[in-house]
Protein backbone atom coordinates (compact mmCIF):
# COMPACT_ATOMS: atom_id res chain seq x y z
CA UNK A 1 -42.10 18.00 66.66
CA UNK A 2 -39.06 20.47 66.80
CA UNK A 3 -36.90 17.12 66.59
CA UNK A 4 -38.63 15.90 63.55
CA UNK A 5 -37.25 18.89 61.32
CA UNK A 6 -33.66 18.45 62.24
CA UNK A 7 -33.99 14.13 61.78
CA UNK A 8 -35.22 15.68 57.88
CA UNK A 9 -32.33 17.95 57.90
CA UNK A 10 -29.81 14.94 58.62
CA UNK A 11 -31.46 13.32 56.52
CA UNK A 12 -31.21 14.74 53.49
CA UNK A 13 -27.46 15.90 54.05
CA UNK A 14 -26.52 12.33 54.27
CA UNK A 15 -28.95 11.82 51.13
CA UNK A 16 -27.17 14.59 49.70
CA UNK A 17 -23.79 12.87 50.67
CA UNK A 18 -24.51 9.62 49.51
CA UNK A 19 -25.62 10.81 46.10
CA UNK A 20 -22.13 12.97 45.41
CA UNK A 21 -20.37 9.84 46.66
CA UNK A 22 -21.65 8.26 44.17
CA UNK A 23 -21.74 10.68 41.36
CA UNK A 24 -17.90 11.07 42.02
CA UNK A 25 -17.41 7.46 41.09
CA UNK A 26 -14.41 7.65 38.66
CA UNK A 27 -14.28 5.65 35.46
CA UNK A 28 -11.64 2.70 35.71
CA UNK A 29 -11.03 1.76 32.29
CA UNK A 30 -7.79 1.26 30.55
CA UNK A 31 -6.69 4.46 28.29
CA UNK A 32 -4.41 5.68 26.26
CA UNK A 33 -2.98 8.60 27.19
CA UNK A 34 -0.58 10.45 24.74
CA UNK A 35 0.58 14.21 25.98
CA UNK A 36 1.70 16.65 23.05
CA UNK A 37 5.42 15.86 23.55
CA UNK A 38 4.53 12.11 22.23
CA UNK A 39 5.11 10.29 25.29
CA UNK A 40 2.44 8.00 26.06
CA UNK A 41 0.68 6.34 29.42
CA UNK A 42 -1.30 3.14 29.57
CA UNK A 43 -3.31 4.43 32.69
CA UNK A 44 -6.42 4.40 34.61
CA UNK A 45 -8.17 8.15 35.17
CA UNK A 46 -8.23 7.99 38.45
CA UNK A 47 -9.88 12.02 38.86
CA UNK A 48 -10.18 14.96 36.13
CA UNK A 49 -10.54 17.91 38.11
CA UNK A 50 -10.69 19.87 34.65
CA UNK A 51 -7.13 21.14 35.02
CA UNK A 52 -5.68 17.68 35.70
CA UNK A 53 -5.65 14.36 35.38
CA UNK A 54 -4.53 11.99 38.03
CA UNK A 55 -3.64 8.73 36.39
CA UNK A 56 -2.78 5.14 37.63
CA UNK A 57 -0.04 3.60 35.69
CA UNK A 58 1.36 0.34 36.24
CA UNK A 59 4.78 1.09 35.25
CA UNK A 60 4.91 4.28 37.22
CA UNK A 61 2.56 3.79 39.79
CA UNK A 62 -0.05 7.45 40.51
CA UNK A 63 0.72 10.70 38.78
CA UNK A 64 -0.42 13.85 38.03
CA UNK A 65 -0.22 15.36 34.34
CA UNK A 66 -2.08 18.74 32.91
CA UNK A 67 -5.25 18.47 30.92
CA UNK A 68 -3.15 21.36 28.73
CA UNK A 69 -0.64 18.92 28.10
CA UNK A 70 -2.67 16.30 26.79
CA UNK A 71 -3.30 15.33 23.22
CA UNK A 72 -5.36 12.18 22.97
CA UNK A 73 -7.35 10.11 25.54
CA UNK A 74 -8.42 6.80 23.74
CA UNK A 75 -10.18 3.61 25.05
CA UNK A 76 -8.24 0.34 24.89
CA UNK A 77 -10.82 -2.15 22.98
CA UNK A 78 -8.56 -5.08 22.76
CA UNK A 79 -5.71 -5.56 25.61
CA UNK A 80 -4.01 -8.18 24.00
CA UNK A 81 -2.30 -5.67 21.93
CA UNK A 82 -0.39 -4.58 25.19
CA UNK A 83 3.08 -5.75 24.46
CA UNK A 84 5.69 -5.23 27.16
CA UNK A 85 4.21 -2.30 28.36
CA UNK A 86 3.74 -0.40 24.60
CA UNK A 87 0.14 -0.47 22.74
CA UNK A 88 0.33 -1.17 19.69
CA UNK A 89 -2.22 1.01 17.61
CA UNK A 90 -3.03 0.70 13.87
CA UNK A 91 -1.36 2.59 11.17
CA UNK A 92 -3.35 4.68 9.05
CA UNK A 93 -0.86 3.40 6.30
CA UNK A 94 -1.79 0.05 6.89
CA UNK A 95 -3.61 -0.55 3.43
CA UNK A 96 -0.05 -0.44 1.54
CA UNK A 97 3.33 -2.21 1.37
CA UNK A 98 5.69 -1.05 -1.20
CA UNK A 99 4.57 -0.87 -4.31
CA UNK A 100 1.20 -2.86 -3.95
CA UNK A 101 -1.68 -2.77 -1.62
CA UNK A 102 -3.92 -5.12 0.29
CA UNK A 103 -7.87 -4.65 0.19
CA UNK A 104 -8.32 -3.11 3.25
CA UNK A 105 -9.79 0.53 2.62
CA UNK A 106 -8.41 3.95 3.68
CA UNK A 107 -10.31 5.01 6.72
CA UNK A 108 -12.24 7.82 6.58
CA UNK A 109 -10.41 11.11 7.36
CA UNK A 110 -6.99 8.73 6.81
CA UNK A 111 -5.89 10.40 3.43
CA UNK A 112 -2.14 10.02 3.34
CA UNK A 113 0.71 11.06 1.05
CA UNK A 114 3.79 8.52 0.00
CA UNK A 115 7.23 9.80 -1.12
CA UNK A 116 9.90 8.29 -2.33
CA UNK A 117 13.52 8.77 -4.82
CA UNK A 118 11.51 8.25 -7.47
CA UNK A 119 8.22 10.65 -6.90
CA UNK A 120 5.05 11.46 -4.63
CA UNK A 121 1.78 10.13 -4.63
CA UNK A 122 -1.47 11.17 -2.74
CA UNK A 123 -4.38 8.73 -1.67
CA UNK A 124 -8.24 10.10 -0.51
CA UNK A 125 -10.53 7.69 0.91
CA UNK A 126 -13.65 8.73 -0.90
CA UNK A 127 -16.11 6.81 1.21
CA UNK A 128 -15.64 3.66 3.56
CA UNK A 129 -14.98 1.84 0.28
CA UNK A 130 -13.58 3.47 -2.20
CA UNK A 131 -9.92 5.31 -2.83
CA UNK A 132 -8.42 7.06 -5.26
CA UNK A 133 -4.98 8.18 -5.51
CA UNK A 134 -2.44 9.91 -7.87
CA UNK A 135 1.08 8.59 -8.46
CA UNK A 136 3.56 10.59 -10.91
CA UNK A 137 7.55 11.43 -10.65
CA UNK A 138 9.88 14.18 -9.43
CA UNK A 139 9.30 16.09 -12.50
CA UNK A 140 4.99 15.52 -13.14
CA UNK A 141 5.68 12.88 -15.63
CA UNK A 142 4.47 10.32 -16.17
CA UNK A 143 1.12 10.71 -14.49
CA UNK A 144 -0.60 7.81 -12.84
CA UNK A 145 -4.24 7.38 -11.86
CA UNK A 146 -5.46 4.61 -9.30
CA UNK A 147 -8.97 3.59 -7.82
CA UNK A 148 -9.41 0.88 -5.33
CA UNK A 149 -13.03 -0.78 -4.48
CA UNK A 150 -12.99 -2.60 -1.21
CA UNK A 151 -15.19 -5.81 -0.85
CA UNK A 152 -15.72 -6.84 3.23
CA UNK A 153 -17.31 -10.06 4.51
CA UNK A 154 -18.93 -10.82 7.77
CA UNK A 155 -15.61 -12.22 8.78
CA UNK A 156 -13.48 -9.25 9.60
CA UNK A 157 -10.00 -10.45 9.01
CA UNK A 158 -11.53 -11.60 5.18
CA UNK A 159 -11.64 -8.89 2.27
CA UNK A 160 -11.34 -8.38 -1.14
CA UNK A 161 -11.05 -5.23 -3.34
CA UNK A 162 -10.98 -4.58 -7.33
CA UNK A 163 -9.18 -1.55 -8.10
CA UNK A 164 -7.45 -0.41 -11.64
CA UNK A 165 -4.33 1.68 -12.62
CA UNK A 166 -3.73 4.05 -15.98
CA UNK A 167 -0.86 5.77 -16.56
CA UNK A 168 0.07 8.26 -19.30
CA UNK A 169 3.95 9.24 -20.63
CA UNK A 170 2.40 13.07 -20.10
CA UNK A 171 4.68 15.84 -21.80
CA UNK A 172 7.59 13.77 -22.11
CA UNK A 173 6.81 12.37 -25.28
CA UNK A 174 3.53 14.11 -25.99
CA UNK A 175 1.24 11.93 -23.93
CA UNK A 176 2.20 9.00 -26.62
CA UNK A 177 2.94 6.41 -24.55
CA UNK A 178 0.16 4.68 -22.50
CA UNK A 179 -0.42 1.99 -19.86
CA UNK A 180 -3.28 0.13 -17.44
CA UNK A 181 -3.28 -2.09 -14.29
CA UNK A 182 -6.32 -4.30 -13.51
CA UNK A 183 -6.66 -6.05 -10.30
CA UNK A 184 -7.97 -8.12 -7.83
CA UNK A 185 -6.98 -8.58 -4.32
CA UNK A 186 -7.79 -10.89 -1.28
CA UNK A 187 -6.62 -10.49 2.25
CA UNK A 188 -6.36 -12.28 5.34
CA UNK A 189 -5.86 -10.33 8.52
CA UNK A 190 -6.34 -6.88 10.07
CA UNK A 191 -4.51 -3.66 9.84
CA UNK A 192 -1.82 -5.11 11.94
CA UNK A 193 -1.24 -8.06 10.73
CA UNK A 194 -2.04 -9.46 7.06
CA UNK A 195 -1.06 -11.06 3.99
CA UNK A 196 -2.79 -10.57 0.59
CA UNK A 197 -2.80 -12.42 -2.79
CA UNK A 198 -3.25 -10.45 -6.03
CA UNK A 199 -4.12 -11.32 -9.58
CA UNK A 200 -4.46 -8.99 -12.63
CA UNK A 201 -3.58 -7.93 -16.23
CA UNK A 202 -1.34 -5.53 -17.35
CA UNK A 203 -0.26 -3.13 -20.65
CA UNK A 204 2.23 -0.89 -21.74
CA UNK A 205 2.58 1.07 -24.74
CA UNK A 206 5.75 2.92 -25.49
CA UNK A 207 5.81 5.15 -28.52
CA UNK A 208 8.52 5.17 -30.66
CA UNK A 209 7.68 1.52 -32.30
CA UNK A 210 6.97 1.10 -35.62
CA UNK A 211 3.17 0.37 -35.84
CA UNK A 212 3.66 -2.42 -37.73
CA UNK A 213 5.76 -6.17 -37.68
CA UNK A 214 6.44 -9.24 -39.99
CA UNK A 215 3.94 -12.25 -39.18
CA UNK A 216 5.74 -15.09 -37.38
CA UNK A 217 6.57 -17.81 -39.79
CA UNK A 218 10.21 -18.94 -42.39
CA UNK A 219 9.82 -16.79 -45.74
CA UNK A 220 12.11 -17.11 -48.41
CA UNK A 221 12.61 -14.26 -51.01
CA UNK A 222 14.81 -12.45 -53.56
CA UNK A 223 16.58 -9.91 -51.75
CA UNK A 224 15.46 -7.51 -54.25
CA UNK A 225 11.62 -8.55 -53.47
CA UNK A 226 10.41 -8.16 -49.94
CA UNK A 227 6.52 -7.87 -51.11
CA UNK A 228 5.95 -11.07 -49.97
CA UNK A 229 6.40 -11.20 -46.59
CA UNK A 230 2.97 -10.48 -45.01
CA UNK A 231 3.04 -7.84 -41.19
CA UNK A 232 0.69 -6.92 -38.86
CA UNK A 233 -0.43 -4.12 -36.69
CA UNK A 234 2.15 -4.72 -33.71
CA UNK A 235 0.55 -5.60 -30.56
CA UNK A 236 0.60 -3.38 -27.47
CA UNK A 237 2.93 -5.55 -24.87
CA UNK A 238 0.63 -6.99 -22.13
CA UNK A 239 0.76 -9.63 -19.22
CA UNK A 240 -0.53 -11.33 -17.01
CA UNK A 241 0.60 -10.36 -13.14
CA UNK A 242 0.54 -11.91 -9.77
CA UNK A 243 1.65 -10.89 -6.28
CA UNK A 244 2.02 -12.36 -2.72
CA UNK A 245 3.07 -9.14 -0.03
CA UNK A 246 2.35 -9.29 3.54
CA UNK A 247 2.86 -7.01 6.85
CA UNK A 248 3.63 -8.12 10.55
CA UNK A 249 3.78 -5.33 13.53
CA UNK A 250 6.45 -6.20 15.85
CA UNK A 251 6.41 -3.76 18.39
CA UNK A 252 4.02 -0.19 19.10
CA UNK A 253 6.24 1.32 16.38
CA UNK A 254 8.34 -1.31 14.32
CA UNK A 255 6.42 -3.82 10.88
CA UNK A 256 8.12 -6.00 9.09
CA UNK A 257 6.71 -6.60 5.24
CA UNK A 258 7.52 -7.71 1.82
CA UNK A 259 5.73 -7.69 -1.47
CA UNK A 260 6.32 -9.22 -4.98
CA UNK A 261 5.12 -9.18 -8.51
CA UNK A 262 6.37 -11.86 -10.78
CA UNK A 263 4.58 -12.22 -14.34
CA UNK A 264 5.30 -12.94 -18.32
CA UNK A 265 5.31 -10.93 -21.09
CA UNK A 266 4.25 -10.94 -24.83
CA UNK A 267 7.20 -8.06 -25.45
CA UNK A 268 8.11 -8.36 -29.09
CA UNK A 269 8.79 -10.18 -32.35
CA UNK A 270 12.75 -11.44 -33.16
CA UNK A 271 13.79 -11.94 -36.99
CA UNK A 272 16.59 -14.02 -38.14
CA UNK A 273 18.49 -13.93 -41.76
CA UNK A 274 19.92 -16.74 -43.62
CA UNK A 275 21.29 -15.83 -47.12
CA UNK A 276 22.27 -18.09 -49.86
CA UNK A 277 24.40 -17.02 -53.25
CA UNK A 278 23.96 -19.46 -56.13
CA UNK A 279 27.53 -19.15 -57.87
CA UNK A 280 25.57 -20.55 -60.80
CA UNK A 281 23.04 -18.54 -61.42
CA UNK A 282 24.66 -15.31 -59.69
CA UNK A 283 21.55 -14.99 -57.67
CA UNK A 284 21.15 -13.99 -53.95
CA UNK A 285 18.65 -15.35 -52.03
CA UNK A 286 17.24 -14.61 -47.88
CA UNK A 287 15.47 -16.73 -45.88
CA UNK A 288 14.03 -14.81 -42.86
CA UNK A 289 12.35 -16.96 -39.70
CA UNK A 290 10.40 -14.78 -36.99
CA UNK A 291 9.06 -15.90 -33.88
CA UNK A 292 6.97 -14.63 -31.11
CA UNK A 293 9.37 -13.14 -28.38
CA UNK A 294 8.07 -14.03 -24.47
CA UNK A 295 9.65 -12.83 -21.42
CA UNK A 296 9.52 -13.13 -17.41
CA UNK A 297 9.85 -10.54 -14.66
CA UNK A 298 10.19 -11.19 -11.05
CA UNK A 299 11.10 -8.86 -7.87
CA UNK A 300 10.97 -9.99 -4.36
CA UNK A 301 11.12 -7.01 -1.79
CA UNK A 302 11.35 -7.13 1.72
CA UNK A 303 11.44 -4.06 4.29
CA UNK A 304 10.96 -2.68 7.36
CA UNK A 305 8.42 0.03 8.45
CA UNK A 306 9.08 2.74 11.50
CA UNK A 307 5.94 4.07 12.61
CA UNK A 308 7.24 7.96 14.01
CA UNK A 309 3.96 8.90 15.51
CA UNK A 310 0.37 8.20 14.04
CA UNK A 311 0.85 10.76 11.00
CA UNK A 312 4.33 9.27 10.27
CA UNK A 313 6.08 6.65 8.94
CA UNK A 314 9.54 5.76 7.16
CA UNK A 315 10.10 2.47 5.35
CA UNK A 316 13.08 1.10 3.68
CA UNK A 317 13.19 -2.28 1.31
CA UNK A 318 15.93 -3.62 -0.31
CA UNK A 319 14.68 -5.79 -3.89
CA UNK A 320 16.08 -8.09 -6.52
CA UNK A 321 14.49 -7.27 -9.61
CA UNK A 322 15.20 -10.39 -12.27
CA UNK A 323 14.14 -10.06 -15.73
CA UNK A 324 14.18 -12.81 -19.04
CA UNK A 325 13.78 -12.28 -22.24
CA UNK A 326 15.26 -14.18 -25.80
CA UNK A 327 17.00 -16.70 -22.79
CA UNK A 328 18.81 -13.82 -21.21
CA UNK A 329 18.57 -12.94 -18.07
CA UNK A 330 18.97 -9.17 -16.47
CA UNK A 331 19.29 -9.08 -12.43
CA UNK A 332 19.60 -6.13 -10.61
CA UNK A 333 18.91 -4.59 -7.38
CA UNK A 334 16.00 -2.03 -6.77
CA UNK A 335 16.29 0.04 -3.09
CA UNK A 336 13.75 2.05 -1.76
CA UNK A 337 12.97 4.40 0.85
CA UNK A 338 9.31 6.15 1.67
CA UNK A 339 8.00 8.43 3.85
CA UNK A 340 4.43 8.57 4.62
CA UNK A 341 2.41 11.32 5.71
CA UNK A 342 -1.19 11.36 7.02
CA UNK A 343 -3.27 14.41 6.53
């Protein structure tokens, strides 16, 4: 009987064993590492001893690091995005190229801020959906208001969004002047990788104009008598507008993108005068013709986008901006550099 309480004893310290062996099992999978300094380990966590962290690495084999030196442990999902050793992670500025955007949302808690030679804007993801932003210059005017509605499918790599821009001169000109953007967008891809085609209507009205304009037609009139030759209320210049812009990641820190707009415009009437003296009579006579003015726009812009860390980016494009109007053409290049900034 004596024996039988030490065979429990033995027992239950190998039970005892046993069980810690296997509560000490370590967890295997494939993380992302990052430590505060930005350098970054595709690893294993091999043991956390709550101080450190012993981590299996294929490029540099076991190693120790300090849980006070780390920043970010995440899981890696998909391990096809390994490239040569680098992951590469989604950009929380993913939903924009240069001057348009796809209709992927803003992630929640992804609110980011764009700056560039010519001004700042700010973007909020509202909900999963929904984003607003502000656009405006260097000096608060003119001041720009944005909203973008995303639309998913079942198919992830399929969305759409609607979304609408109006802009206002502000104190420049006494809030005069006054323009809209409306839009829809479809794109194919993910936050890595995408291209998106975009339809819409556009407006601009620039004070300063007279209200009014002669009615297109050929009048003929003593040039002591323009009575008879009828106007109208001049119509605010509008458009319709199209874009094509994609974004491909290259490496855990490198995109390459472009975007375009291209689009024609109702911009103004022309007016041409023919006079005619009768020596006979002594009298003077004008003949005036106007027509309908139309116009064309295009820019093509590609760029590259350098992905700093995952609250930072800096982008530079280089675009030709081409412009007709009364069968004149304007061309002229359009640089640009951004900075993004998550917050």
């Amino acid at each position: 009987m004596k024996y039988f309480h030490i065979v429990i004893f033995i027992w239950a310290m190998f039970g005892s064993i046993h069980s810690n062996a296997q509560n000490t099992t370590k967890d295997t999978t494939l993380r992302l590492v990052e430590r505060y300094d930005g350098v970054k380990y595709i690893a294993k966590i091999l043991s956390d001893d709550g101080r450190e962290l012993l981590l299996e690495t294929e490029a540099l084999g076991k190693l120790y690091i300090l849980k006070s030196e780390v920043k970010r442990i995440s899981i890696i999902e998909d391990l096809g995005e390994i490239k040569n050793g680098e992951l590469r992670e989604e950009s929380p500025f993913s939903t924009r190229y240069a001057f348009t955007n796809n209709a992927l949302p803003i992630k929640k808690n992804e609110h980011y801020a764009m700056v560039n030679l010519f001004g700042p804007e700010i973007h909020f993801a509202v909900s999963n959906r929904f984003n607003i932003g502000v656009m405006t210059s260097w000096i608060a005017s003119p001041f720009i208001l944005v909203g973008k509605y995303t639309i998913p499918t079942k198919n992830p790599k399929v969305n759409f969004s609607l979304a609408s821009m109006f802009g206002t001169s502000g104190y420049l000109d006494g809030f005069e002047s006054f323009g809209g953007l409306h839009w829809g967008t479809f794109t194919y891809g993910d936050r890595k990788n995408n291209i998106s085609f975009s339809g819409g209507y556009g407006y601009l009205n620039i004070s300063g104009n007279s209200n009014l304009e002669y009615v297109p037609g050929t009048y003929t009139y003593d040039s002591f008598n323009t009575a008879n030759v009828p106007t109208r209320v001049r119509p605010i210049p509008s458009a319709p507008i199209f874009s094509v812009a994609g974004i491909f990641q290259l490496t855990s820190k490198s995109s390459i993108f472009f975007d375009s707009m291209f689009g024609s415009i109702n911009s103004s009437t022309s007016s041409v005068y023919d006079g005619t003296y009768d020596p006979v009579t002594g009298s003077y006579t004008t003949t005036l013709t106007v027509s309908d003015s139309r116009g064309a726009f295009i820019y093509f812009m590609p760029g590259m986008r350098f992905q700093k860390n995952e609250n930072r980016a800096f982008q530079i494009a280089i675009a030709g901006v081409s412009v007709w109007e009364n069968g004149q053409n304007f061309t002229f290049p359009l640089p640009t550099m951004s900075w993004f900034f998550k917050f």
